[in-house]
Structure formats: C-alpha cells, structure tokens
N, C-alpha and C. Protein backbone atom coordinates (compact mmCIF):
# COMPACT_ATOMS: atom_id res chain seq x y z
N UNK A 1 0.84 -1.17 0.00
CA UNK A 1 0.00 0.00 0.00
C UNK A 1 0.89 1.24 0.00
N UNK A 2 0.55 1.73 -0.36
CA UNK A 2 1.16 3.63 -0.84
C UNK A 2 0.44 4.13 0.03
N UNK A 3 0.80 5.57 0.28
CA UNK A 3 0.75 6.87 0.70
C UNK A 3 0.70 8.38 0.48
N UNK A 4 -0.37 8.45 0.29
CA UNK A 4 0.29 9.62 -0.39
C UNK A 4 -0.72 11.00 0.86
N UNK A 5 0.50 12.31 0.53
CA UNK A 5 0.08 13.56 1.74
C UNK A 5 -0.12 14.92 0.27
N UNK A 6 -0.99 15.52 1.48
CA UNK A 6 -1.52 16.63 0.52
C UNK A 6 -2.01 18.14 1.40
N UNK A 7 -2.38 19.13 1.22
CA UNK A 7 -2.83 20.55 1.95
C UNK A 7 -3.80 20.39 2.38
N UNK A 8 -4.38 21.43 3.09
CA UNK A 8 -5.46 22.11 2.95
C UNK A 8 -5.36 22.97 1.95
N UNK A 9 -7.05 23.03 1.22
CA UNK A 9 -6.99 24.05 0.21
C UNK A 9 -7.35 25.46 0.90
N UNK A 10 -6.79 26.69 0.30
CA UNK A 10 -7.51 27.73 0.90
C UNK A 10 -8.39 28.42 -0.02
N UNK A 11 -8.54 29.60 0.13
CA UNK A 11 -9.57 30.45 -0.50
C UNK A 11 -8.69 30.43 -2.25
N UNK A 12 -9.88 30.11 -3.18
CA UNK A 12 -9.31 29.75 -4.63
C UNK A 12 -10.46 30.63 -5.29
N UNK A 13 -9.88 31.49 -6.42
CA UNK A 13 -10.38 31.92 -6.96
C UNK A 13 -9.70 32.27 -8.54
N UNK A 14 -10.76 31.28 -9.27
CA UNK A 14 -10.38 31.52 -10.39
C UNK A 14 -10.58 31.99 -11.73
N UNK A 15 -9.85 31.54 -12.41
CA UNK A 15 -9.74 33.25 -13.45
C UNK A 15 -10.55 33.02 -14.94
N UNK A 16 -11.17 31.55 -15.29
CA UNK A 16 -12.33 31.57 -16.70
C UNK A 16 -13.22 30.77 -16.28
N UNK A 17 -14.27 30.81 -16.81
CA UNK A 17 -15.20 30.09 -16.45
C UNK A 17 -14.83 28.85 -17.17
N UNK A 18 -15.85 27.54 -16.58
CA UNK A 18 -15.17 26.10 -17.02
C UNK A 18 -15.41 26.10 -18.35
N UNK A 19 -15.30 25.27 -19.43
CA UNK A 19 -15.41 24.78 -20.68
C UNK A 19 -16.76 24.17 -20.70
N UNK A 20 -17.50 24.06 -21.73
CA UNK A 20 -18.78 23.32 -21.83
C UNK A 20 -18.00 21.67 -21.46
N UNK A 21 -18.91 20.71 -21.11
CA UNK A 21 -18.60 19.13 -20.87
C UNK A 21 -19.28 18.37 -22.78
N UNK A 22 -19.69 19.13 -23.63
CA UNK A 22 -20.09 18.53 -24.31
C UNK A 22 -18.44 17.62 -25.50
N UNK A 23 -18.03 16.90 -25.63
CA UNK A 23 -17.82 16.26 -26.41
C UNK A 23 -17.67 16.61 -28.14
N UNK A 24 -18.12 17.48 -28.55
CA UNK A 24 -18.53 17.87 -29.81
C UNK A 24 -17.61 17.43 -30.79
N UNK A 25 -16.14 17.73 -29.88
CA UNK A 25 -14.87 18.16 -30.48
C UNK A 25 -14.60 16.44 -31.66
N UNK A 26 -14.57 15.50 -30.52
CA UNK A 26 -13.94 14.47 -31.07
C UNK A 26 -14.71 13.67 -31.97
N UNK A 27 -16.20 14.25 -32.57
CA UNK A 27 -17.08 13.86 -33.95
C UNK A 27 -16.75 14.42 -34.51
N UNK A 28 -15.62 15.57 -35.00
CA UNK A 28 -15.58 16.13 -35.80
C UNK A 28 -14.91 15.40 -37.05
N UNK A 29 -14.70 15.84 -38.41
CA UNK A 29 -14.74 15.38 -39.76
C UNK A 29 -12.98 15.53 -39.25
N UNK A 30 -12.04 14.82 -39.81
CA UNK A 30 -10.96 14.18 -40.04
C UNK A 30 -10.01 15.83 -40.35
N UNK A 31 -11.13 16.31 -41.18
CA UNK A 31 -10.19 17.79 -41.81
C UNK A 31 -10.08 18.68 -40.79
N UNK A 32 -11.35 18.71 -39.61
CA UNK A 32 -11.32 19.55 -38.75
C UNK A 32 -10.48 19.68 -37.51
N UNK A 33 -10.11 17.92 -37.47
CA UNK A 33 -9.49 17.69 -36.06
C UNK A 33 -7.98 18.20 -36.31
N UNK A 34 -7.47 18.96 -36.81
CA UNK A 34 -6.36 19.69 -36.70
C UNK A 34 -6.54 21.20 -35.58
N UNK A 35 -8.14 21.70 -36.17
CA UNK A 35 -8.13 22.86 -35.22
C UNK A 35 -8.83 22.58 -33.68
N UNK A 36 -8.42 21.73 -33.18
CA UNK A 36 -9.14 20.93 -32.02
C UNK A 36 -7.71 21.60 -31.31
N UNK A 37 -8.61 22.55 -30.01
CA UNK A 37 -6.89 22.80 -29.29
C UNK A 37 -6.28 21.96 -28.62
N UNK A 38 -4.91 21.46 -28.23
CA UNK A 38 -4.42 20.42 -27.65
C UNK A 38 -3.28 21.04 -27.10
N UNK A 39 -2.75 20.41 -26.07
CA UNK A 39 -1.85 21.12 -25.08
C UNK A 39 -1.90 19.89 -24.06
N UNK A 40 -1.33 20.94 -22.76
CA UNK A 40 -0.86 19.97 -21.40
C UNK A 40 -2.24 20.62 -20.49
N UNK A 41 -2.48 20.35 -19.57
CA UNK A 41 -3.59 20.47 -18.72
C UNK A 41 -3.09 19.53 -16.96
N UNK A 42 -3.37 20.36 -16.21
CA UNK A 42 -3.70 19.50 -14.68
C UNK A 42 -5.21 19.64 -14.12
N UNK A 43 -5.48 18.87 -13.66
CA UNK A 43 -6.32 18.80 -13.13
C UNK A 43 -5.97 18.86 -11.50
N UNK A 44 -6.66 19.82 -10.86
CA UNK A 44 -6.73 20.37 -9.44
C UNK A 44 -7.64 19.15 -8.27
N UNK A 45 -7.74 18.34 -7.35
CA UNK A 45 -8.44 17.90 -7.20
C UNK A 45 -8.30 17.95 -5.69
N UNK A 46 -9.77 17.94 -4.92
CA UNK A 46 -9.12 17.82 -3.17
C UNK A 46 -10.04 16.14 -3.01
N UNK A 47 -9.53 15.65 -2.02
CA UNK A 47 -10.03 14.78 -1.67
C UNK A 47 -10.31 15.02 0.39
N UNK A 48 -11.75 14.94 -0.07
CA UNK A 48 -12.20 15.65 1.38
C UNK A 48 -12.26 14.97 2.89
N UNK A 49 -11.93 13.27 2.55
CA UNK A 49 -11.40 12.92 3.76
C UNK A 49 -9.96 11.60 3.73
N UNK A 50 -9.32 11.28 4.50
CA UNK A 50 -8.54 10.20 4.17
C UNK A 50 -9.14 9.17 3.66
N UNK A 51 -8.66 8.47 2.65
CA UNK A 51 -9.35 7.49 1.54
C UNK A 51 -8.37 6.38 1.47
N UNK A 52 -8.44 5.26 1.45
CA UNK A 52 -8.05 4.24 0.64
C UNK A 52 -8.35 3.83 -0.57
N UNK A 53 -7.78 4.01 -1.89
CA UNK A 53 -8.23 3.92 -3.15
C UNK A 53 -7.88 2.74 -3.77
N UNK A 54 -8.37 1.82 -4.29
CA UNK A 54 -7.86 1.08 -5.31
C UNK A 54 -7.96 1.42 -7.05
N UNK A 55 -6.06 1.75 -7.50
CA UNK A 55 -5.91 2.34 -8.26
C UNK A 55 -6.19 1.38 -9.41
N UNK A 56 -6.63 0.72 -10.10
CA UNK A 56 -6.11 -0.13 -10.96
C UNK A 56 -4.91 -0.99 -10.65
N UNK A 57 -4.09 -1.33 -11.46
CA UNK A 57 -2.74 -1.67 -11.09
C UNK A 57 -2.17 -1.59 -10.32
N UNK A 58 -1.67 0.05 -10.25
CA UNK A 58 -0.98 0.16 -8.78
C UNK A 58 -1.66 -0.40 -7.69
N UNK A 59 -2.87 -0.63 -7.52
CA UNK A 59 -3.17 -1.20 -5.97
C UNK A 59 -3.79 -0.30 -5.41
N UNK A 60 -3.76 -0.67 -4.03
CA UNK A 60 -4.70 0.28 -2.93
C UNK A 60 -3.58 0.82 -2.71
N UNK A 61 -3.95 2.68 -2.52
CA UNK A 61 -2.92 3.48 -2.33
C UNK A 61 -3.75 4.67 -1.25
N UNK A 62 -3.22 4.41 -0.15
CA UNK A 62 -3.97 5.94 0.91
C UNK A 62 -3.59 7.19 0.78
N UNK A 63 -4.96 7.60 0.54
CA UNK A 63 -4.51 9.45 0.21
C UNK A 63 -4.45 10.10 1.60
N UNK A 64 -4.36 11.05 2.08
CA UNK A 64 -4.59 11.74 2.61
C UNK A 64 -5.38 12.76 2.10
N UNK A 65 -6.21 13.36 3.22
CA UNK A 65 -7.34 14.58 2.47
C UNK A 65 -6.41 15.45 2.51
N UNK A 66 -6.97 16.54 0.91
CA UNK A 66 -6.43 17.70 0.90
C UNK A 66 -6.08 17.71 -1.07
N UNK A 67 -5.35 18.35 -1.11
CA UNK A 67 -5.20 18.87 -2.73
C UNK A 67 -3.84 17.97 -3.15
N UNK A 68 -4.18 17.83 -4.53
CA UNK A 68 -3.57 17.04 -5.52
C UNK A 68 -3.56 17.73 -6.82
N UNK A 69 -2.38 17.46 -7.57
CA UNK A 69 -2.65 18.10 -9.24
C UNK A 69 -2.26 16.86 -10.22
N UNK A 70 -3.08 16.32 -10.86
CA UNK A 70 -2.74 15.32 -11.71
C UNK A 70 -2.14 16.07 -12.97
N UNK A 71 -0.82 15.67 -13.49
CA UNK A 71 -0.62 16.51 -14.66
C UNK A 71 -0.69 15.36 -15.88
N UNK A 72 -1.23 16.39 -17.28
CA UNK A 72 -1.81 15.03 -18.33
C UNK A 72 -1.81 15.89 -19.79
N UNK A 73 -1.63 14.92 -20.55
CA UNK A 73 -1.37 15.79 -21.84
C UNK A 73 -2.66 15.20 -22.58
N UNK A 74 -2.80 16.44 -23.54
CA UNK A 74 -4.29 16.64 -24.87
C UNK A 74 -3.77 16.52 -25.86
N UNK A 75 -2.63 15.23 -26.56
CA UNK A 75 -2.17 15.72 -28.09
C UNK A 75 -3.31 14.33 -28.87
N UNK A 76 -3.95 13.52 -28.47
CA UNK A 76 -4.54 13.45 -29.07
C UNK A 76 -6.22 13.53 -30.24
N UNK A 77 -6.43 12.97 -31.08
CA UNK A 77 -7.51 13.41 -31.78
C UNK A 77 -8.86 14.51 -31.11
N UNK A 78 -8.76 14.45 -29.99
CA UNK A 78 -10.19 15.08 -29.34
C UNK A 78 -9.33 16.09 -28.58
N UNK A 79 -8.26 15.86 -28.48
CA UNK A 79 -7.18 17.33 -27.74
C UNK A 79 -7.61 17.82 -26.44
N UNK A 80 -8.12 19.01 -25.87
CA UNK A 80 -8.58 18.91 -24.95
C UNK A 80 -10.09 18.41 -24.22
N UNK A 81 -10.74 17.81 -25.24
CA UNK A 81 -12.29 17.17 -24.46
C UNK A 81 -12.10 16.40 -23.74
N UNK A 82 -10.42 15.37 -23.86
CA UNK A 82 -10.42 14.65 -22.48
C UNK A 82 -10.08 15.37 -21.52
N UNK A 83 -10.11 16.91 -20.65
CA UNK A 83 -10.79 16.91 -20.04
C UNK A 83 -12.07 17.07 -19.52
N UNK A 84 -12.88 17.21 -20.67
CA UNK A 84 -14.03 16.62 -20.49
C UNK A 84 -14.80 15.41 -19.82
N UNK A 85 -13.80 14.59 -20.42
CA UNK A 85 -14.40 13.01 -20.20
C UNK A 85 -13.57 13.38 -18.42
N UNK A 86 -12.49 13.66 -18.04
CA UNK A 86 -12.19 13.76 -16.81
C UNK A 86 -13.29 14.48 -16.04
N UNK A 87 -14.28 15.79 -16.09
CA UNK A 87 -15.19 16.31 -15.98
C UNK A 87 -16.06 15.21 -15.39
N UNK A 88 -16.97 14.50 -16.62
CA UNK A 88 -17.48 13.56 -16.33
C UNK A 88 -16.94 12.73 -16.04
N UNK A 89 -16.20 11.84 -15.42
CA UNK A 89 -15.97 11.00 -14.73
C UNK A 89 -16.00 11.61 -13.13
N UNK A 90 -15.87 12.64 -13.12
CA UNK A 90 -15.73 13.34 -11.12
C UNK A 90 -17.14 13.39 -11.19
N UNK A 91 -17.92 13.32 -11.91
CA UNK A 91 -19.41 13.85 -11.85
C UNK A 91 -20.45 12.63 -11.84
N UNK A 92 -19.79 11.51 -12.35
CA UNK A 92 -20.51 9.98 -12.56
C UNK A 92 -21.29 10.06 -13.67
N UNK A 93 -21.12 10.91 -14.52
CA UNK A 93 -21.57 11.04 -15.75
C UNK A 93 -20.87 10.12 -16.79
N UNK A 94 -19.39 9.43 -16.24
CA UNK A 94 -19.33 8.09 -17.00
C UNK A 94 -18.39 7.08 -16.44
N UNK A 95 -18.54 6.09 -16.19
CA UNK A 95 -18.12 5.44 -15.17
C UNK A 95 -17.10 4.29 -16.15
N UNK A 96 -16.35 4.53 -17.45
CA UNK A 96 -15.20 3.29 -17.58
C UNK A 96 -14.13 3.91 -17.25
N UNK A 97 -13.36 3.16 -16.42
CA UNK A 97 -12.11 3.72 -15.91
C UNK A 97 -11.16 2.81 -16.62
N UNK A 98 -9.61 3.58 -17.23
CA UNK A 98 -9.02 3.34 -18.55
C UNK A 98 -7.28 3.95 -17.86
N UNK A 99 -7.02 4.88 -17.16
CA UNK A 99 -6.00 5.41 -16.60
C UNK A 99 -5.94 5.50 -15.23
N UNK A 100 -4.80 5.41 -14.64
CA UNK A 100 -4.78 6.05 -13.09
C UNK A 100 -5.95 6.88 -12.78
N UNK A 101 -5.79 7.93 -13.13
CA UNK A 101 -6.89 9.36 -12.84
C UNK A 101 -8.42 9.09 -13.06
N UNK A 102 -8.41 7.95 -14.07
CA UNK A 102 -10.05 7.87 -13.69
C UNK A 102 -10.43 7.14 -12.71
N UNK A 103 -9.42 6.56 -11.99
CA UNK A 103 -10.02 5.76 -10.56
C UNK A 103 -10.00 6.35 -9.72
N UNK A 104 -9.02 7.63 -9.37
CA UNK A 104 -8.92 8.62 -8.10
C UNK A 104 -10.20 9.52 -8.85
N UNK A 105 -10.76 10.02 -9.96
CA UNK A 105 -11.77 10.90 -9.87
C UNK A 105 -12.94 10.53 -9.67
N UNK A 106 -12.96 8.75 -10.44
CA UNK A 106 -14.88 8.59 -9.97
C UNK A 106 -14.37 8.37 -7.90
N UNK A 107 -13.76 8.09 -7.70
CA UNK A 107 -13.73 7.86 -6.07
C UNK A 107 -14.76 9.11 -5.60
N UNK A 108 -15.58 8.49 -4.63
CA UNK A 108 -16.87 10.06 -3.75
C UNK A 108 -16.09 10.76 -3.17
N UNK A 109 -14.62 10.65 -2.60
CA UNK A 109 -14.59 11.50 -1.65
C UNK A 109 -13.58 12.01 -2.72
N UNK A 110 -13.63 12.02 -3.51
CA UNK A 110 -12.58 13.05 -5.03
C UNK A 110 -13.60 14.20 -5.31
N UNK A 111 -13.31 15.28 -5.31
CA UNK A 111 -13.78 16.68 -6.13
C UNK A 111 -12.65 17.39 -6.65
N UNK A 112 -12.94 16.86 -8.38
CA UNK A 112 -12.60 17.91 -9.11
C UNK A 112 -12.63 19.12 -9.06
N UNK A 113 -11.74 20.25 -8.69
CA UNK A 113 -11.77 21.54 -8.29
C UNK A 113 -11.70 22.40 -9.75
N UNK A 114 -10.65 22.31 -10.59
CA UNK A 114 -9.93 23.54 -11.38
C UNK A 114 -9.06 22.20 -12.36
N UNK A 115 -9.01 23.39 -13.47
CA UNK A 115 -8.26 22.76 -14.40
C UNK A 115 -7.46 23.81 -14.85
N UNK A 116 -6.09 23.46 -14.81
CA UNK A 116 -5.13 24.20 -15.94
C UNK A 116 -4.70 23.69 -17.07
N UNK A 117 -4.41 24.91 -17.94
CA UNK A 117 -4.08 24.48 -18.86
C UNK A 117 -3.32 24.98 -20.23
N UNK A 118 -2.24 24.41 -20.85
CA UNK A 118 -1.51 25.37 -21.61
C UNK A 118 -1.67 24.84 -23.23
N UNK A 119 -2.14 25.24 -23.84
CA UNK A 119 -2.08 25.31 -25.67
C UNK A 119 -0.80 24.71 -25.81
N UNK A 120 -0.85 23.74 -26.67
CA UNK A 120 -0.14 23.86 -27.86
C UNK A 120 1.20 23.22 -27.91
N UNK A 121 1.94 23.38 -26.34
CA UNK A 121 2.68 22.69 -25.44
C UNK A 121 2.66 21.11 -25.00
N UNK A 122 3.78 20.72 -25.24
CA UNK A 122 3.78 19.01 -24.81
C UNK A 122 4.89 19.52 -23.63
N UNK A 123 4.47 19.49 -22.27
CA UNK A 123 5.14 19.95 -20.86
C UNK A 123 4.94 18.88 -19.57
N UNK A 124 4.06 17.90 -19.93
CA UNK A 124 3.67 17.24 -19.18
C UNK A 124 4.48 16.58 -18.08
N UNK A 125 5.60 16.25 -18.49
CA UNK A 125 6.48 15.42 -17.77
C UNK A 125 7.36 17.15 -17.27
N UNK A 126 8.02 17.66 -17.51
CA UNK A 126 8.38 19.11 -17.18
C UNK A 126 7.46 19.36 -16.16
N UNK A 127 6.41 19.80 -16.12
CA UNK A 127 5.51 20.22 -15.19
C UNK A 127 5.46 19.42 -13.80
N UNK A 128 5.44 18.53 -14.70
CA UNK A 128 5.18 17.27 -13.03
C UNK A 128 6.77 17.14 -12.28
N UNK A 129 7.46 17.52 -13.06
CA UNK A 129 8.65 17.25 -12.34
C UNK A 129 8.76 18.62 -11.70
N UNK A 130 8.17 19.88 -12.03
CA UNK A 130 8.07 21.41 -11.13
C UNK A 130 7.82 21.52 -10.40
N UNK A 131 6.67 20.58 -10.03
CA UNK A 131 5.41 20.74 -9.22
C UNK A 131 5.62 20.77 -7.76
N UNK A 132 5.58 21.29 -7.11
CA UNK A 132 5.93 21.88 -5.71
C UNK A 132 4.69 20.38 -4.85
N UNK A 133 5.52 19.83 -3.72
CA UNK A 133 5.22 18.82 -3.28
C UNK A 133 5.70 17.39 -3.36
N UNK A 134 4.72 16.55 -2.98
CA UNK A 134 4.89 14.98 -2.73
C UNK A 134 4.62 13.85 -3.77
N UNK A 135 5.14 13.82 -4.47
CA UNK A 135 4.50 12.79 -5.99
C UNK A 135 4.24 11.54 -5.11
N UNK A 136 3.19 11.21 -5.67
CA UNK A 136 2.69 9.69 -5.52
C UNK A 136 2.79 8.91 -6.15
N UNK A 137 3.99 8.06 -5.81
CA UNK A 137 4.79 6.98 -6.62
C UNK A 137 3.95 6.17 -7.74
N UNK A 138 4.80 6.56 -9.13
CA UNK A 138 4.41 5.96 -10.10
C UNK A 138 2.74 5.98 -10.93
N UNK A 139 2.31 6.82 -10.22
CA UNK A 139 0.61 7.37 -10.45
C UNK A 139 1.02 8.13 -11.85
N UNK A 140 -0.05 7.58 -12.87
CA UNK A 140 -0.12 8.62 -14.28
C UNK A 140 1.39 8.38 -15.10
N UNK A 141 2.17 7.51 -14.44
CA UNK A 141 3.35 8.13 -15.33
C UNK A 141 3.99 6.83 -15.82
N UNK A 142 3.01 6.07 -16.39
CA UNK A 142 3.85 4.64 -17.08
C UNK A 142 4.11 4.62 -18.12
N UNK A 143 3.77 5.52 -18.78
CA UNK A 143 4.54 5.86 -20.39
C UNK A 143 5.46 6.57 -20.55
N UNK A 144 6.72 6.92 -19.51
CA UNK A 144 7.24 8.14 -19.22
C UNK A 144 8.61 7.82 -18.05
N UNK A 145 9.35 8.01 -17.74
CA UNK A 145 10.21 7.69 -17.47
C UNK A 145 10.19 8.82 -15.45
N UNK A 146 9.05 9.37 -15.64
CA UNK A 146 8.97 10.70 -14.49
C UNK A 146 8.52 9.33 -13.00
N UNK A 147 8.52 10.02 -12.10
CA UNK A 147 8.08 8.88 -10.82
C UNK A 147 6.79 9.32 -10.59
N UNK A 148 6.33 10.28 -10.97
CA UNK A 148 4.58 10.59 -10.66
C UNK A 148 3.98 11.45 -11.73
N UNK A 149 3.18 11.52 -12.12
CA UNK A 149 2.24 12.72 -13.06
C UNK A 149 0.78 13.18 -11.88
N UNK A 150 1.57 12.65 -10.51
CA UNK A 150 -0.11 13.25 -9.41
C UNK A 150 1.01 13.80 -8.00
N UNK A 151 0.53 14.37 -7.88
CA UNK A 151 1.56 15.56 -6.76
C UNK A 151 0.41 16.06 -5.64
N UNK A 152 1.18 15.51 -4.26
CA UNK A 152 0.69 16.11 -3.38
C UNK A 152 1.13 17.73 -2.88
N UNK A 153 -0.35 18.11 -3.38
CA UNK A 153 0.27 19.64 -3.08
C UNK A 153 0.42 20.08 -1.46
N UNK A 154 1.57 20.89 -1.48
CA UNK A 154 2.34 20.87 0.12
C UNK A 154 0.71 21.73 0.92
N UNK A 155 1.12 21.85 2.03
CA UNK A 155 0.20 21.95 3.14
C UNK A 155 -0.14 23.43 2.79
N UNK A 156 0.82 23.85 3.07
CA UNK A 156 0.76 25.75 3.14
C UNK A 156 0.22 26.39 1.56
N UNK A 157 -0.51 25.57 0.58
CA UNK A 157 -0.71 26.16 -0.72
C UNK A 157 -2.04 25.66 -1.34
N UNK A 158 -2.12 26.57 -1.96
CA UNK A 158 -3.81 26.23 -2.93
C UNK A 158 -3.70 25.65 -3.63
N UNK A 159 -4.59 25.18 -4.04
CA UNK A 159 -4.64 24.68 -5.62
C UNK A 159 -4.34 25.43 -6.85
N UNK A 160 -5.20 26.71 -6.59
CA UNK A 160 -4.47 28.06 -7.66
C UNK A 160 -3.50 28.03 -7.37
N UNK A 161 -2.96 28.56 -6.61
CA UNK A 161 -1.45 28.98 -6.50
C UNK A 161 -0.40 28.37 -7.31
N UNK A 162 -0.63 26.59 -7.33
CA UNK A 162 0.06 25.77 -8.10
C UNK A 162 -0.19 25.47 -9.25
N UNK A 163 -1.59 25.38 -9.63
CA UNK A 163 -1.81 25.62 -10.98
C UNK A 163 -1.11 26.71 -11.84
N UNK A 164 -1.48 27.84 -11.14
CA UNK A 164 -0.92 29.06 -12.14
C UNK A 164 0.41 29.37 -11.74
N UNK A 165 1.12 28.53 -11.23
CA UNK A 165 2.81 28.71 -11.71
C UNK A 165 3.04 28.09 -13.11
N UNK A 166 2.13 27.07 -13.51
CA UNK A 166 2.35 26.25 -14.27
C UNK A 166 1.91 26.21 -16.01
N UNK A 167 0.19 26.83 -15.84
CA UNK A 167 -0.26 27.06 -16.90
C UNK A 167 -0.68 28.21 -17.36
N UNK A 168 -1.11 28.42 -18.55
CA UNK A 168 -1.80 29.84 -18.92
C UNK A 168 -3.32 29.80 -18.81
N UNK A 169 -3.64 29.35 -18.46
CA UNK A 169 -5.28 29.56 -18.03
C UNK A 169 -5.92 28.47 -17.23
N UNK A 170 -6.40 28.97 -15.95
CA UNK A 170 -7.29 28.38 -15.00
C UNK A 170 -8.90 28.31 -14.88
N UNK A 171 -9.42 27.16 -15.07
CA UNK A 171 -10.75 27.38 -15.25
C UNK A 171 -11.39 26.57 -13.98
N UNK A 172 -12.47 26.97 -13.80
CA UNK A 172 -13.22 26.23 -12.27
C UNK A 172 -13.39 24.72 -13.08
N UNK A 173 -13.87 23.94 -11.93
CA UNK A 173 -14.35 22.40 -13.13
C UNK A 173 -15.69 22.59 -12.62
C-alpha cells in the first residue's frame, strides 16, 4: 500500500469560467481535427477525507485529504475534451475507468476543483517534475520515465497557487 500527503486548500479563486462538458470536439470530420486545441492540462483535485483507493494496477494506495494536481497531456484526436471526459468521470456522468486518474476521480470522496491548462505545449512530464510537493509513486506516469504525473500539493498552498505557476489559463471544473 502507498501513501500519499496533501494541503489544505484555501480560499481559490479563479480566473475563466469552465469549458462546456459537451464532447462535440472528437465527432468532428478528419479535416477539422487539426483545429481541435491540444496542449498539457492539470487537473486540481481535493479529496475531502482520508481514503483508501484502489488504483487499478498500482493497488490500494492511501490518500490523505487535501489537494492534488494530476498533470496530463491533450495531443490526441479530441485534444482537450479529455478533459471533459475527466469532468465527467468526477461527476458519474461516465463510469469506464481506462488510466490512473479515472479511478482517483470517480472515487466520492474526489472533487474535481480547477483545471489548468496550456495550448499547444507538450510539458507534461516538465511540469510534473516542477510541481511543488509529494509525488505519488508511479501514479499517471507509465509511459514516461517521471516517478509521478499526481503531486501532493504541500500543506501551506492552494490549488491556484500551483496551478498558475504552471499554466496559462485556470478554469473552475
């Protein structure tokens, strides 16, 4: 079993409103999916009491309550609507779990907070290795040579705060 430690969140206030959850993007015609924006993105998440999770693979891993930033890249065909589908999955609006992150988001005591996110940029592994805090061994990052793509954010910091060292635009989820 793992471990993983995380903050309290404090007062967060952020700077666009969320993205629609609709999907639209990834029906689009073959010619269009070039202008589909794609980039790096984290997802902000608190988990509101101590949890034992079973991750997929990794196993049962104990969180501690408090804030987390999963960091994750949009380069493919639907670009950023997966975070959409991340959206819905914190919401139970769709329940197949396929990566690390969709088993810590459908979890109840997971709330999706905020999403960052940068255009255009492949930073993913960069970012996660920035990220101020506690990585949780081997979470998100098996295609990749990094030890975590999910970071316990330290005690004394928000979720904004760490998001926007990182990306160019913060949206509520």
């Amino acid at each position: 079993m793992t471990t993983a430690h995380s903050s309290v969140l404090g007062d967060q206030t952020t700077i666009a409103c969320a993205a629609s959850t609709e999907n639209s993007q990834s029906k689009a015609p073959a010619s269009e999916l070039s202008l589909v924006p794609k980039g790096t993105y984290g997802l902000g998440v608190e988990l509101t009491t101590d949890s034992l999770i079973a991750i997929g693979a990794l196993g049962e891993i104990q969180f501690d309550a408090g804030g987390y930033v999963y960091v994750g890249s949009a380069f493919g065909p639907g670009g950023f609507a997966r975070v959409d589908r991340h959206r819905e999955l914190s919401t139970g609006a769709r329940d197949a779990r396929h990566w690390h992150i969709d088993y810590l988001l459908a979890n109840p005591t997971t709330e999706l907070r905020m999403v960052g996110k940068t255009a255009g940029a492949d930073r993913e592994c960069s970012i996660a290795q920035a990220l101020p805090g506690t990585p949780v061994a081997e979470f998100g990052a098996s295609d990749c040579d990094c030890s975590s793509h999910l970071i316990a954010v330290p005690r004394d910091r928000t979720l904004q705060s760490v998001l926007s060292e990182q990306y160019e635009t913060i949206e509520s989820a």
